[in-house]
C-alpha atoms as a PDB file:
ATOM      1  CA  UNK A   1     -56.570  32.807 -18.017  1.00  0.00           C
ATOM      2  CA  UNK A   2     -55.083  35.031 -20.459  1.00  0.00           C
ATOM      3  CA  UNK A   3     -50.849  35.103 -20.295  1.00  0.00           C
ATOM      4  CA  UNK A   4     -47.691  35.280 -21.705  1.00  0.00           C
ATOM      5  CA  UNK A   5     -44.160  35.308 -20.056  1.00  0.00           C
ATOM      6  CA  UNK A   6     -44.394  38.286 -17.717  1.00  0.00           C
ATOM      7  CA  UNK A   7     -48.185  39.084 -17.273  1.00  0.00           C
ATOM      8  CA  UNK A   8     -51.285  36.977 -16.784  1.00  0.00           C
ATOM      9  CA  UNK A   9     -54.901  37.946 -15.999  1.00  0.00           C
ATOM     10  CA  UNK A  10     -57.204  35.442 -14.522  1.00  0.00           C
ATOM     11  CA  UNK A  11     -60.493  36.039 -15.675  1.00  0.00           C
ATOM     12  CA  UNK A  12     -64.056  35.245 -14.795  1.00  0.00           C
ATOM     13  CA  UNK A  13     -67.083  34.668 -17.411  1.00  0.00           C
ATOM     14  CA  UNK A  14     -70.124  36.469 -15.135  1.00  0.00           C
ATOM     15  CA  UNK A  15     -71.954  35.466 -19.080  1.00  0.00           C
ATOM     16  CA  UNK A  16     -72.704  32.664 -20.559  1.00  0.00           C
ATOM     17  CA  UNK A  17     -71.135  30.346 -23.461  1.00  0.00           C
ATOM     18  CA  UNK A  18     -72.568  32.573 -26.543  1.00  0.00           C
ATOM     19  CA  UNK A  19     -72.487  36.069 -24.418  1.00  0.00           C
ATOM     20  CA  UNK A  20     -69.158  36.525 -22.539  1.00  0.00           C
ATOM     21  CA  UNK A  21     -68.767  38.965 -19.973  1.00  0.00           C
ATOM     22  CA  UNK A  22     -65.341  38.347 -18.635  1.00  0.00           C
ATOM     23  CA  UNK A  23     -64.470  40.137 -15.205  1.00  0.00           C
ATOM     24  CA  UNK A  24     -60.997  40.390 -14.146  1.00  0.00           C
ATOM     25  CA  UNK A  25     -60.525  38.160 -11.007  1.00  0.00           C
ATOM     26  CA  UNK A  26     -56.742  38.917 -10.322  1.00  0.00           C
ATOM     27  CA  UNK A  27     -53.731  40.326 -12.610  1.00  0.00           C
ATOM     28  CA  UNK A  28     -49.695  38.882 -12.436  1.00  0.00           C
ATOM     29  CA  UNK A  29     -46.688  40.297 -13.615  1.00  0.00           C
ATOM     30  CA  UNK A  30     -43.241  39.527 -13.580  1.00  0.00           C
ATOM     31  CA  UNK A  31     -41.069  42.312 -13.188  1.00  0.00           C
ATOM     32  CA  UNK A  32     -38.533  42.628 -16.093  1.00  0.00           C
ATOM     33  CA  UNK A  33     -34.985  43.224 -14.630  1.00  0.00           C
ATOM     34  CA  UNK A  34     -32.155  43.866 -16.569  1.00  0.00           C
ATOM     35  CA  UNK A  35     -29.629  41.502 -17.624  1.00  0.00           C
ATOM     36  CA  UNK A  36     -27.254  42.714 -15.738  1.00  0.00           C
ATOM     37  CA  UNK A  37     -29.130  42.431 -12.641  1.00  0.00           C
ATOM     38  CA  UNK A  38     -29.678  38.890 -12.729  1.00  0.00           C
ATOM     39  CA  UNK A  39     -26.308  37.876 -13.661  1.00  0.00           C
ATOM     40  CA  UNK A  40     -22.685  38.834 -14.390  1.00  0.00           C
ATOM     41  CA  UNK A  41     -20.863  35.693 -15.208  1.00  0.00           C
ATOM     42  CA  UNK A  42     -19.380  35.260 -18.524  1.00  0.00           C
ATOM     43  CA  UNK A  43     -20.547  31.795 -20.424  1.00  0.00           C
ATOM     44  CA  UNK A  44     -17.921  29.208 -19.493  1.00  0.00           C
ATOM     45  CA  UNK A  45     -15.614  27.158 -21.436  1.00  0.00           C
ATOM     46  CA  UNK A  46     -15.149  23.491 -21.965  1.00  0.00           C
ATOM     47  CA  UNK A  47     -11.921  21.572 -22.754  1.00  0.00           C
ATOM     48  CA  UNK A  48     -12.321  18.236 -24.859  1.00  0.00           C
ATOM     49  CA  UNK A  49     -10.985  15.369 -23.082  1.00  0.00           C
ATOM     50  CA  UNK A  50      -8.604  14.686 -26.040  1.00  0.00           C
ATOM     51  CA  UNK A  51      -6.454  17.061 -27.457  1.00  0.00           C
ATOM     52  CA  UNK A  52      -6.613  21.063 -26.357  1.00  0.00           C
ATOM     53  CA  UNK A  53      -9.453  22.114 -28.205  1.00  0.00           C
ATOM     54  CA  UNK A  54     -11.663  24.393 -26.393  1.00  0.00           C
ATOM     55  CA  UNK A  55     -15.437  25.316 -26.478  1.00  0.00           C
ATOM     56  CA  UNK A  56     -17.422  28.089 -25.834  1.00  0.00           C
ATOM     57  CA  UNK A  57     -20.635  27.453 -23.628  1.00  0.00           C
ATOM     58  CA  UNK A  58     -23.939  29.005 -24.492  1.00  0.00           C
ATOM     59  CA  UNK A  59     -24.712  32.411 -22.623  1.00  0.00           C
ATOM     60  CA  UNK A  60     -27.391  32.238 -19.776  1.00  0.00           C
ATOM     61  CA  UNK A  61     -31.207  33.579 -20.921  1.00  0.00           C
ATOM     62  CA  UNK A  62     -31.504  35.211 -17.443  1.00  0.00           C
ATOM     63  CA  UNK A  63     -35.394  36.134 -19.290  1.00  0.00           C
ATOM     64  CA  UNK A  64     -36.236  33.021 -20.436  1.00  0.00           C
ATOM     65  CA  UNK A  65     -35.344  31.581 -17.010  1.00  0.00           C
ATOM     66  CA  UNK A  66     -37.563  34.223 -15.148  1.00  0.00           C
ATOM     67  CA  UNK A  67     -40.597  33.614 -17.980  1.00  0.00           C
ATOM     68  CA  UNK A  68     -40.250  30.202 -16.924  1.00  0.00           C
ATOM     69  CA  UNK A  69     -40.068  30.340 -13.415  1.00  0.00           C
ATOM     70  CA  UNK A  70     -43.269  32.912 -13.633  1.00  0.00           C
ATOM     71  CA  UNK A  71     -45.379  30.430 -15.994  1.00  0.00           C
ATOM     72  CA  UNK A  72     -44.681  27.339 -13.280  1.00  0.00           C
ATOM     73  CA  UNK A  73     -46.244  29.524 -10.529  1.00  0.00           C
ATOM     74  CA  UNK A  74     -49.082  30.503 -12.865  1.00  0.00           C
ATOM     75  CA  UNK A  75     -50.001  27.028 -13.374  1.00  0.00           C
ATOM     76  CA  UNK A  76     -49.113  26.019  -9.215  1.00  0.00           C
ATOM     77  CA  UNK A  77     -52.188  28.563  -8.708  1.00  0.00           C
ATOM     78  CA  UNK A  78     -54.590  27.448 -11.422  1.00  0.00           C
ATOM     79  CA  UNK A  79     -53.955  23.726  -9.604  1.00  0.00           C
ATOM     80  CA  UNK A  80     -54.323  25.210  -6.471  1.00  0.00           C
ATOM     81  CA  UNK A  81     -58.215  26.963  -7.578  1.00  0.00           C
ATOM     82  CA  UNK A  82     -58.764  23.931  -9.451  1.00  0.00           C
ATOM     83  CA  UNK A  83     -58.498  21.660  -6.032  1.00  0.00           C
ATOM     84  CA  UNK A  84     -60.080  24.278  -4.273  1.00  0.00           C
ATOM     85  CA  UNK A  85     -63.092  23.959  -6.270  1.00  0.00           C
ATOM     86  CA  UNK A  86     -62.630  28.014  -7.242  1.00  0.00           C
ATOM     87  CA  UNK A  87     -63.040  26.929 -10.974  1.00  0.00           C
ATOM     88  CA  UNK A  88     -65.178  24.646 -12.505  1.00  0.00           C
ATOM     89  CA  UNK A  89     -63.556  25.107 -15.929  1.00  0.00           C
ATOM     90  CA  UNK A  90     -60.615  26.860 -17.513  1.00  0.00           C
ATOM     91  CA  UNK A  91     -59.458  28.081 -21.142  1.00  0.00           C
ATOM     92  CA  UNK A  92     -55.722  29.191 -21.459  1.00  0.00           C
ATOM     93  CA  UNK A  93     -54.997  31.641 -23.891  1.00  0.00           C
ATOM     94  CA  UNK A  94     -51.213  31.946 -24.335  1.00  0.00           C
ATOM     95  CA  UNK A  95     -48.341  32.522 -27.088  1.00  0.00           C
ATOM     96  CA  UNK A  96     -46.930  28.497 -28.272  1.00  0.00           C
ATOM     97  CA  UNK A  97     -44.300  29.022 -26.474  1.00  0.00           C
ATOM     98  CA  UNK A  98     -45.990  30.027 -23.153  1.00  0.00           C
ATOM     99  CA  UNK A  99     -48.316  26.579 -23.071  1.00  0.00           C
ATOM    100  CA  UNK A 100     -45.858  24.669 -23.861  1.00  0.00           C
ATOM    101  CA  UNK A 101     -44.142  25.618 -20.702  1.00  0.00           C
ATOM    102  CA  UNK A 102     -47.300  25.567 -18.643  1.00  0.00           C
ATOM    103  CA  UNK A 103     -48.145  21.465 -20.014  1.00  0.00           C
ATOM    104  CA  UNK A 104     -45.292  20.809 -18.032  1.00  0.00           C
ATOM    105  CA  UNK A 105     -46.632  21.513 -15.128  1.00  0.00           C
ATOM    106  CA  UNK A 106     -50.414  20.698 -15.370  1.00  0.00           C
ATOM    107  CA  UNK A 107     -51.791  18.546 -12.521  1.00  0.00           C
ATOM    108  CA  UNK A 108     -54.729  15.732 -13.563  1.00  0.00           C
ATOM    109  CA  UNK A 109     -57.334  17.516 -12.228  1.00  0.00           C
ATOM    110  CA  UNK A 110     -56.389  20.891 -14.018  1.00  0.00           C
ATOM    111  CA  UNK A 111     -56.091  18.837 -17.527  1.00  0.00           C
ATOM    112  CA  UNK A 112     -59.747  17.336 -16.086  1.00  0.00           C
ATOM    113  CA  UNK A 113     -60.708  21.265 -15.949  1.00  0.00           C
ATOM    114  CA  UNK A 114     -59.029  22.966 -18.972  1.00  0.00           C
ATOM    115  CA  UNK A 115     -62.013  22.623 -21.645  1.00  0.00           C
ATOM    116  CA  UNK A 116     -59.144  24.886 -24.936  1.00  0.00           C
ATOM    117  CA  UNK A 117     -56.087  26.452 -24.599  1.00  0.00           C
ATOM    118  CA  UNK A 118     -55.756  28.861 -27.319  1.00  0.00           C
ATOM    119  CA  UNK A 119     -52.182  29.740 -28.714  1.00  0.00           C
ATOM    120  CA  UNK A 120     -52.789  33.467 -29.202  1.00  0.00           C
ATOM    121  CA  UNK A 121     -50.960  36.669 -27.520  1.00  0.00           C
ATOM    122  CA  UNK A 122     -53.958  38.522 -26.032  1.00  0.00           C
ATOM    123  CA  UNK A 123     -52.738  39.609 -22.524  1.00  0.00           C
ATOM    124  CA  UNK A 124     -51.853  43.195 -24.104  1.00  0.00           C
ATOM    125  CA  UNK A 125     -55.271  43.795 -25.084  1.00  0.00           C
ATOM    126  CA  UNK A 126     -57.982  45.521 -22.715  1.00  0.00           C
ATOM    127  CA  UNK A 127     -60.648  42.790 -21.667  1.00  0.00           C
ATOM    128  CA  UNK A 128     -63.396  44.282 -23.895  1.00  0.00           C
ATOM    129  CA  UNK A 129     -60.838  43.371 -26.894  1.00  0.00           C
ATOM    130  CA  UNK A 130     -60.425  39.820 -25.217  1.00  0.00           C
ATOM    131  CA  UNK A 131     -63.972  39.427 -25.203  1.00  0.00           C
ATOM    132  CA  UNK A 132     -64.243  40.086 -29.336  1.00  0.00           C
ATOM    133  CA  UNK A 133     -61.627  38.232 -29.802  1.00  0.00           C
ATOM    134  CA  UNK A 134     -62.682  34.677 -27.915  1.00  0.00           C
ATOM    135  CA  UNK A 135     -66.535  35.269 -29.164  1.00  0.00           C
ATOM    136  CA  UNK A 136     -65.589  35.267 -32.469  1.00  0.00           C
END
C-alpha cells in the first residue's frame, strides 16, 4: 500500500521480488473539505482556578482529524484482507507522519504480514514511477 493522509492505493505485485510489476488493486481518497465546513466554533477559553487569569485553547485541526480518521480505516481494511487471507504480505509506503498514525492501529496478524514500511511520499506518483522507485 502506497498512502498519505487523503489518498491511498493498494497495490498488487503480479512480479516477482527483483522484477515488480505492481497492479493497482483499489484507490482511496479522502475528500478535502474546507475548514469552514467541518467546523465553526471558535477555540475556547480556560479560567485558572486561582486568580482571573485566562487562557486561550488551541484551535481544532479539522484536517488532521479527517487524515486521521482516513488512515484508521486504511489500516481496519488491510486487517480485514490480512484475516481474510487476501494478502500474504504487505509493504507500507507512507510520509513519518502517516505510519506513525497507522502503528496505532495495526492488528498482530497485520504486524505478522507487513515484511517494510517505507517512510517516503509516493502516492502522487503514477505506478510506473512507484515501481522505479521501490526497485531501486
Amino acid at each position: 500500500m502506497v498512502c498519505d493522509g487523503a489518498k491511498a492505493l493498494i497495490l498488487e505485485n503480479a512480479g516477482d521480488a527483483v522484477a515488480l510489476n505492481l497492479k493497482t488493486r483499489e484507490v482511496h481518497a479522502q475528500t478535502d473539505e474546507k475548514t469552514s465546513e467541518q467546523g465553526t466554533d471558535a477555540p475556547g477559553r480556560s479560567i485558572n482556578s486561582v486568580g482571573a487569569r485566562r487562557s486561550a485553547m488551541e484551535q481544532t485541526d479539522w484536517h488532521e482529524q479527517d487524515e486521521e480518521r482516513f488512515l484508521t480505516e486504511l489500516s481496519k481494511r488491510l486487517n480485514a484482507a490480512v484475516m481474510a487471507g487476501e494478502a500474504k504480505s504487505l509493504v507500507l509506503v507512507a510520509p513519518p507522519r502517516a505510519l506513525g498514525v497507522l502503528r496505532q492501529s495495526y492488528s498482530s496478524g497485520l504486524r505478522a504480514a507487513l515484511k517494510a514500511e517505507i517512510d517516503k511520499d509516493y502516492v502522487k506518483m503514477p505506478v510506473h514511477e512507484i515501481e522505479k522507485k521501490l526497485a531501486a
